[in-house]
N, C-alpha and C. Protein backbone atom coordinates (compact mmCIF):
# COMPACT_ATOMS: atom_id res chain seq x y z
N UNK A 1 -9.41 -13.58 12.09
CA UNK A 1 -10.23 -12.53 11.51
C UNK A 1 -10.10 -12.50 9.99
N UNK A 2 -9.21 -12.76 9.45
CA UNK A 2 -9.08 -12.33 8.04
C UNK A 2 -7.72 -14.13 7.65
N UNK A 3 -8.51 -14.58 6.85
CA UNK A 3 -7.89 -16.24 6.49
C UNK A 3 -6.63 -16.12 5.37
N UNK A 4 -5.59 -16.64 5.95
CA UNK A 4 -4.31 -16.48 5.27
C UNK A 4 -4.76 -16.28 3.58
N UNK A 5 -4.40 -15.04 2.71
CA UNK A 5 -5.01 -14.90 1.27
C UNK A 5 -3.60 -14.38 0.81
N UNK A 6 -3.01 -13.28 1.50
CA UNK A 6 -2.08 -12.06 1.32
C UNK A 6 -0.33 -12.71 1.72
N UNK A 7 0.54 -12.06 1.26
CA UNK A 7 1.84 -12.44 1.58
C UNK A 7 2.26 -11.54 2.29
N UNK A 8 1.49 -10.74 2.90
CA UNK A 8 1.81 -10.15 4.21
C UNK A 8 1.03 -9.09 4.12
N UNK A 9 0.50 -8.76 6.01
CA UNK A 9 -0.44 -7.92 6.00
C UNK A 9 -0.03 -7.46 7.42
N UNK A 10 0.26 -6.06 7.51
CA UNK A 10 0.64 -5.12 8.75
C UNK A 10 -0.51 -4.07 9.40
N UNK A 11 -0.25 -3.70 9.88
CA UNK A 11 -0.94 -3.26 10.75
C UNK A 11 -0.95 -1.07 10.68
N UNK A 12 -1.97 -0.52 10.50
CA UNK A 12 -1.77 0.81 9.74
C UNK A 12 -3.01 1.74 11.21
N UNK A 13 -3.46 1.22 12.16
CA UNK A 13 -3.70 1.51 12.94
C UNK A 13 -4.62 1.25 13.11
N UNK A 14 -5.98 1.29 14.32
CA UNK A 14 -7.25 1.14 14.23
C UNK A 14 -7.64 -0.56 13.76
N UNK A 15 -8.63 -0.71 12.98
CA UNK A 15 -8.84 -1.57 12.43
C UNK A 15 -8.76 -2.41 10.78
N UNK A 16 -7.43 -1.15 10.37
CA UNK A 16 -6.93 -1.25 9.22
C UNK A 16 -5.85 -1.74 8.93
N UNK A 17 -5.52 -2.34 7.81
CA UNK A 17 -4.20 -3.16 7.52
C UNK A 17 -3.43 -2.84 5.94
N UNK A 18 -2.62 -2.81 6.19
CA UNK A 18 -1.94 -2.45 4.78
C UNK A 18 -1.41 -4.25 4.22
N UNK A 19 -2.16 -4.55 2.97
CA UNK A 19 -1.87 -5.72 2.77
C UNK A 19 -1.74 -6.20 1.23
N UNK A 20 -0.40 -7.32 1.10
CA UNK A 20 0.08 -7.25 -0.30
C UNK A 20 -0.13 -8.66 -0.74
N UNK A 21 -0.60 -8.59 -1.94
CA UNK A 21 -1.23 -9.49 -3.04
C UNK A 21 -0.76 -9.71 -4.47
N UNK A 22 -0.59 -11.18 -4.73
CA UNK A 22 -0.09 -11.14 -6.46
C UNK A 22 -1.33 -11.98 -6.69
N UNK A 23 -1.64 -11.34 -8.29
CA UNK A 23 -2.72 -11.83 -8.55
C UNK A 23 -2.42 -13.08 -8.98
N UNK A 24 -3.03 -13.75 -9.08
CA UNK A 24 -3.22 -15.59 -9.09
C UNK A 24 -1.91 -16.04 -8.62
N UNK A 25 -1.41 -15.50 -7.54
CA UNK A 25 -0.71 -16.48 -6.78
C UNK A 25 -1.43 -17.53 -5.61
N UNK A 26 -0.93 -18.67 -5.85
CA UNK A 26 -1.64 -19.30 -4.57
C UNK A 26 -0.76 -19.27 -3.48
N UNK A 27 -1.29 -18.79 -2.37
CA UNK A 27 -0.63 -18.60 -1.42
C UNK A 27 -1.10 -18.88 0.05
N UNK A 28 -1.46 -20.32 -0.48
CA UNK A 28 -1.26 -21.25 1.06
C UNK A 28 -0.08 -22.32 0.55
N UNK A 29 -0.01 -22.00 0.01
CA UNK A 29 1.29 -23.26 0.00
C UNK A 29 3.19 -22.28 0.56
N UNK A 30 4.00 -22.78 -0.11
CA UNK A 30 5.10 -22.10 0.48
C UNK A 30 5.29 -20.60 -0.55
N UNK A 31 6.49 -19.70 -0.19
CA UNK A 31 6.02 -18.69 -0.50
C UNK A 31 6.87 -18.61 -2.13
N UNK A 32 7.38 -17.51 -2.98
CA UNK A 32 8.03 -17.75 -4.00
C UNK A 32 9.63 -17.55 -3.56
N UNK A 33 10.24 -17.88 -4.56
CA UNK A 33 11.47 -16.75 -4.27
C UNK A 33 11.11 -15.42 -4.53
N UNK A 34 11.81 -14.71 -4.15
CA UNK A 34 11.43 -13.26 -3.93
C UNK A 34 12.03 -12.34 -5.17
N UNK A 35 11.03 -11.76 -6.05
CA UNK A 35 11.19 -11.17 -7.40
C UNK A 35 10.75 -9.51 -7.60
N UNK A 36 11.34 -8.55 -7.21
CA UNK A 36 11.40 -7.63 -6.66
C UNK A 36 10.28 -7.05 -7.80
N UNK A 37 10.34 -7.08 -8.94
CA UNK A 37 8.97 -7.04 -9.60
C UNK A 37 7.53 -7.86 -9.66
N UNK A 38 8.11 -9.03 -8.63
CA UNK A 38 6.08 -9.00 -8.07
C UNK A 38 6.30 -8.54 -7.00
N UNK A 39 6.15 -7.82 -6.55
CA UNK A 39 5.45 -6.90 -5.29
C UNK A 39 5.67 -5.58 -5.46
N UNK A 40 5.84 -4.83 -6.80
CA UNK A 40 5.29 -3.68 -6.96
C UNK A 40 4.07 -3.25 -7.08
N UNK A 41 3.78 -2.58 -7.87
CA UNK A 41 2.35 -1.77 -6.96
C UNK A 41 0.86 -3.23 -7.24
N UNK A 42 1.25 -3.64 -5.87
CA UNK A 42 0.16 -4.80 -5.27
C UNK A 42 0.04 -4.48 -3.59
N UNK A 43 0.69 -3.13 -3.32
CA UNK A 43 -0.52 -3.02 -1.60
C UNK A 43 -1.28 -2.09 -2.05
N UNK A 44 -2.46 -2.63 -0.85
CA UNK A 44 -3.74 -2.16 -0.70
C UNK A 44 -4.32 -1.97 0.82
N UNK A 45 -5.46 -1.63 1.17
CA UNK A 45 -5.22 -1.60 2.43
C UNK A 45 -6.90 -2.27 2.64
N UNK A 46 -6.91 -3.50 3.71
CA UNK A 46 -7.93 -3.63 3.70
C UNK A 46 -8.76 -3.55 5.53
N UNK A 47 -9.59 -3.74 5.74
CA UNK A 47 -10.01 -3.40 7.34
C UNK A 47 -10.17 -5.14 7.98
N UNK A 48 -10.42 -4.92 9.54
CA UNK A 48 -10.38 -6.02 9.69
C UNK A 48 -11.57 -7.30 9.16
N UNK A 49 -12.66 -6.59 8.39
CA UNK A 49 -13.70 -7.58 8.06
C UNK A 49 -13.35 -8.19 6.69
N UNK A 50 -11.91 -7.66 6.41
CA UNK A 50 -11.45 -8.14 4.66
C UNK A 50 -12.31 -7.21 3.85
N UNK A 51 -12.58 -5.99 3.89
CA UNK A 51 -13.17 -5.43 3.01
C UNK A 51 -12.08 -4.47 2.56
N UNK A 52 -12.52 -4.28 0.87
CA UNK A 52 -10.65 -3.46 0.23
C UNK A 52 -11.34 -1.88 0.60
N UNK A 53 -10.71 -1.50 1.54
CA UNK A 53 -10.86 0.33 1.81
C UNK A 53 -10.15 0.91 0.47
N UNK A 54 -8.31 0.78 0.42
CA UNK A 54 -7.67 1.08 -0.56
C UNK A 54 -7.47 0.16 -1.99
N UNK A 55 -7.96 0.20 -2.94
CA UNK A 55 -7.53 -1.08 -3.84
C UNK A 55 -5.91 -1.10 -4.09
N UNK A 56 -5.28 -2.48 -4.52
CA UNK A 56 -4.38 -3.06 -4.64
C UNK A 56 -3.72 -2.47 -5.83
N UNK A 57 -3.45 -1.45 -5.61
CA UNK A 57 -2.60 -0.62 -7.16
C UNK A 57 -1.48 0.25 -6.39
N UNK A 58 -0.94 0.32 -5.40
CA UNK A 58 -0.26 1.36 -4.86
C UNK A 58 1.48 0.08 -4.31
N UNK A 59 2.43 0.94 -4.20
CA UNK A 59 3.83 0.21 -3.90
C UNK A 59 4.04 0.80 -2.43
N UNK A 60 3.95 1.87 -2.01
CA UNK A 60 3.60 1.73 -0.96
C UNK A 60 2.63 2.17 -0.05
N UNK A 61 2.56 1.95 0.96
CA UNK A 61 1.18 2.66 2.04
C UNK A 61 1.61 2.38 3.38
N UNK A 62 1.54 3.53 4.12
CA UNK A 62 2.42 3.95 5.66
C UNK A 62 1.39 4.63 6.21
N UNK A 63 0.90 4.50 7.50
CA UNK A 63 0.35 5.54 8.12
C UNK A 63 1.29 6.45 8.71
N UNK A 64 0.30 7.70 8.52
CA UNK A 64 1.36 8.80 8.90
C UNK A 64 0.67 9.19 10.85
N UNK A 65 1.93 10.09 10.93
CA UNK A 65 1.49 10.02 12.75
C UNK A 65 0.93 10.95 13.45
N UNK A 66 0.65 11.80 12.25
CA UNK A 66 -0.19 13.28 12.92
C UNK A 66 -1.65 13.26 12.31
N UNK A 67 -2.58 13.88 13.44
CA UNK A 67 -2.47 13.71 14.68
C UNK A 67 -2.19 12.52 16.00
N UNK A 68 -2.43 11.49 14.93
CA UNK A 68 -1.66 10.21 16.04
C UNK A 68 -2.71 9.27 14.57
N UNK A 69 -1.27 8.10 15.36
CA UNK A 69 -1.36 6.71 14.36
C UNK A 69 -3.27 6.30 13.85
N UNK A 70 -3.84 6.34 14.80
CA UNK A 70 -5.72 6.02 14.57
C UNK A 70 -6.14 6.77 13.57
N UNK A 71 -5.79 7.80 13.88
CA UNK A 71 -6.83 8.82 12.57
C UNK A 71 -5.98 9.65 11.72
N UNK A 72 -4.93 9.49 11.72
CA UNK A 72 -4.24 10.50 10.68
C UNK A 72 -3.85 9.56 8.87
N UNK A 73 -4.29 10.58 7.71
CA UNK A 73 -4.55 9.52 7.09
C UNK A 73 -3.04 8.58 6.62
N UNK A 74 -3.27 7.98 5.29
CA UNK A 74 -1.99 7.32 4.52
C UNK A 74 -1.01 8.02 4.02
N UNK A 75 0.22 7.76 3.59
CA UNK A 75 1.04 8.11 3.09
C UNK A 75 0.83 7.03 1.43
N UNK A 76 0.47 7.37 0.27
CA UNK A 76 0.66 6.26 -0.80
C UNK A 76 1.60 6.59 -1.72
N UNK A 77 2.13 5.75 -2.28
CA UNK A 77 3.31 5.89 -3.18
C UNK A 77 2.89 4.78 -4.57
N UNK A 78 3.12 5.16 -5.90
CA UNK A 78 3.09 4.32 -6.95
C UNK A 78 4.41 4.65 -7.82
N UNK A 79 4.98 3.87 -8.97
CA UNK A 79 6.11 4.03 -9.84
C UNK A 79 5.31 5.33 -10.62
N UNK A 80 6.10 5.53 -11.27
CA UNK A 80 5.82 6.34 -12.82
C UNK A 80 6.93 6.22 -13.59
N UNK A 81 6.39 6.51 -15.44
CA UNK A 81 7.68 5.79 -16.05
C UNK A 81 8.86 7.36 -15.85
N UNK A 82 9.89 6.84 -15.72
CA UNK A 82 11.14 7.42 -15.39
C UNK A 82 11.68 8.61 -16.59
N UNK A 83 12.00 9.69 -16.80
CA UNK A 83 11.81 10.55 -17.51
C UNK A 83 13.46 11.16 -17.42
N UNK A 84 14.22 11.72 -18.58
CA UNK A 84 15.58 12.38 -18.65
C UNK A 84 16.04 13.09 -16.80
N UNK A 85 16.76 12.61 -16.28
CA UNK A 85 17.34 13.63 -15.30
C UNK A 85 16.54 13.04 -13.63
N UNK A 86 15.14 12.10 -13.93
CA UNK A 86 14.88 11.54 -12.76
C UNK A 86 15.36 10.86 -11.93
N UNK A 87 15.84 10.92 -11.10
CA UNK A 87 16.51 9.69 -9.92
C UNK A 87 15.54 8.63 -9.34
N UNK A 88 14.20 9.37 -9.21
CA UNK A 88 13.34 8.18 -8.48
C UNK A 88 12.01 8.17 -8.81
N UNK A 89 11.74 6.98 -9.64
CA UNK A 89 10.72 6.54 -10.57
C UNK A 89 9.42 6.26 -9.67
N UNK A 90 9.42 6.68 -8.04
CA UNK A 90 8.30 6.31 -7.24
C UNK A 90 7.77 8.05 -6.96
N UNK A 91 6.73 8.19 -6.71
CA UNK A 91 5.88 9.41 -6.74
C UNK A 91 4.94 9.35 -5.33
N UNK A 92 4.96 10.27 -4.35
CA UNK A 92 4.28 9.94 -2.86
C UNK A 92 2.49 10.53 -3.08
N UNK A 93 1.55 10.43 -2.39
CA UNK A 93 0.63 11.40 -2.27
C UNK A 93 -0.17 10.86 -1.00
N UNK A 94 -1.26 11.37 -0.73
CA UNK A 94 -1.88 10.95 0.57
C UNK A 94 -3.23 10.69 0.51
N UNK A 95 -3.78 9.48 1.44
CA UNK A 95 -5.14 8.89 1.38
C UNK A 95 -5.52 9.18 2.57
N UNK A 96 -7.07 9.61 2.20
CA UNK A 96 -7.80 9.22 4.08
C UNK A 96 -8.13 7.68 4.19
N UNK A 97 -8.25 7.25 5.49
CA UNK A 97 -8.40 6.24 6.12
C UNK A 97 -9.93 5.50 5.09
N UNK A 98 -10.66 6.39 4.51
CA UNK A 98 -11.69 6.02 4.10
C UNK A 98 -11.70 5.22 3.01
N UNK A 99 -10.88 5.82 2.23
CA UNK A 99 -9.62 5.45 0.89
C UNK A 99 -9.71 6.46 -0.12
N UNK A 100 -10.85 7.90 0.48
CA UNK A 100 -10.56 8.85 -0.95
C UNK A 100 -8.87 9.27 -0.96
N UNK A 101 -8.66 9.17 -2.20
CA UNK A 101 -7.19 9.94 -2.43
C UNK A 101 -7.46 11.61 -2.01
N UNK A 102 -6.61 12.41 -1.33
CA UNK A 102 -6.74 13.55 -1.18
C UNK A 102 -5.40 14.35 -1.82
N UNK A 103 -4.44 13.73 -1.89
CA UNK A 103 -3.24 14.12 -2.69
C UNK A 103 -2.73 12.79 -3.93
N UNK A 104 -3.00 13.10 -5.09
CA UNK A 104 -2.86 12.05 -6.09
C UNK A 104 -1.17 11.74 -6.03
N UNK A 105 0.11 10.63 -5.90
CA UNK A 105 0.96 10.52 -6.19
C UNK A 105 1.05 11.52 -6.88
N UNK A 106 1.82 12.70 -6.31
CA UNK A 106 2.78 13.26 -7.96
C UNK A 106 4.36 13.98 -6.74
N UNK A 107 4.44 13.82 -5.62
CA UNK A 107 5.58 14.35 -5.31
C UNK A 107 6.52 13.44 -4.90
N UNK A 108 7.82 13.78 -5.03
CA UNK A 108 8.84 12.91 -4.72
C UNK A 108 9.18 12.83 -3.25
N UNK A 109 8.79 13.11 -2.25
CA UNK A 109 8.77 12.93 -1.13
C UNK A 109 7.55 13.17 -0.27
N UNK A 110 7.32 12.81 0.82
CA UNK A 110 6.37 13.92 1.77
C UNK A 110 6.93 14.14 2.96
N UNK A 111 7.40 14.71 3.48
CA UNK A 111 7.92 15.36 5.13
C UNK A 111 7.52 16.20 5.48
């Protein structure tokens, strides 16, 4: 359905995928060593026809489970720069399945 492009692409329910990308990497060949600053904010989420629902600017993206895994929307997370007294330079907020943002990253958790 969708031709090896991404360095990994999971599964977010339905017919959607949460999937991570470096730009001009080629990636049919073998993979890199692993550089914990390329694969920050490069997931995105795309459906099964390869079309980008979420664009590729977010570090992370989780479906959340209420009301159940199919329709309940994203969980997204991006960095922000780190400020006197911060512990954690990542910021949560939440997407619908559609990809409008409905909560912009700005809280440090969501539960």
């Amino acid at each position: 359905m969708i031709a090896p492009q991404y360095v990994s692409l999971g599964s977010l329910g339905g017919d959607l995928f949460v999937a991570r990308k470096i730009e001009g990497l080629d990636t049919s060949g073998h993979a890199p060593g692993y550089e914990p600053s390329m694969y920050d904010e490069n997931a995105g989420v795309v459906n099964a026809a390869n079309q980008v629902v979420i664009p590729f600017e977010y570090g992370v993206i989780s479906s959340l489970r209420y009301p159940d895994r199919e329709t309940a929307p994203f969980m997204i997370g991006r960095k922000v720069p780190v400020k006197d007294g911060q512990y954690n330079d990542r910021r949560y907020g939440m997407a619908e399945r559609i990809g409008r943002v409905i909560i912009p990253p700005q809280y440090l958790n969501l539960r």
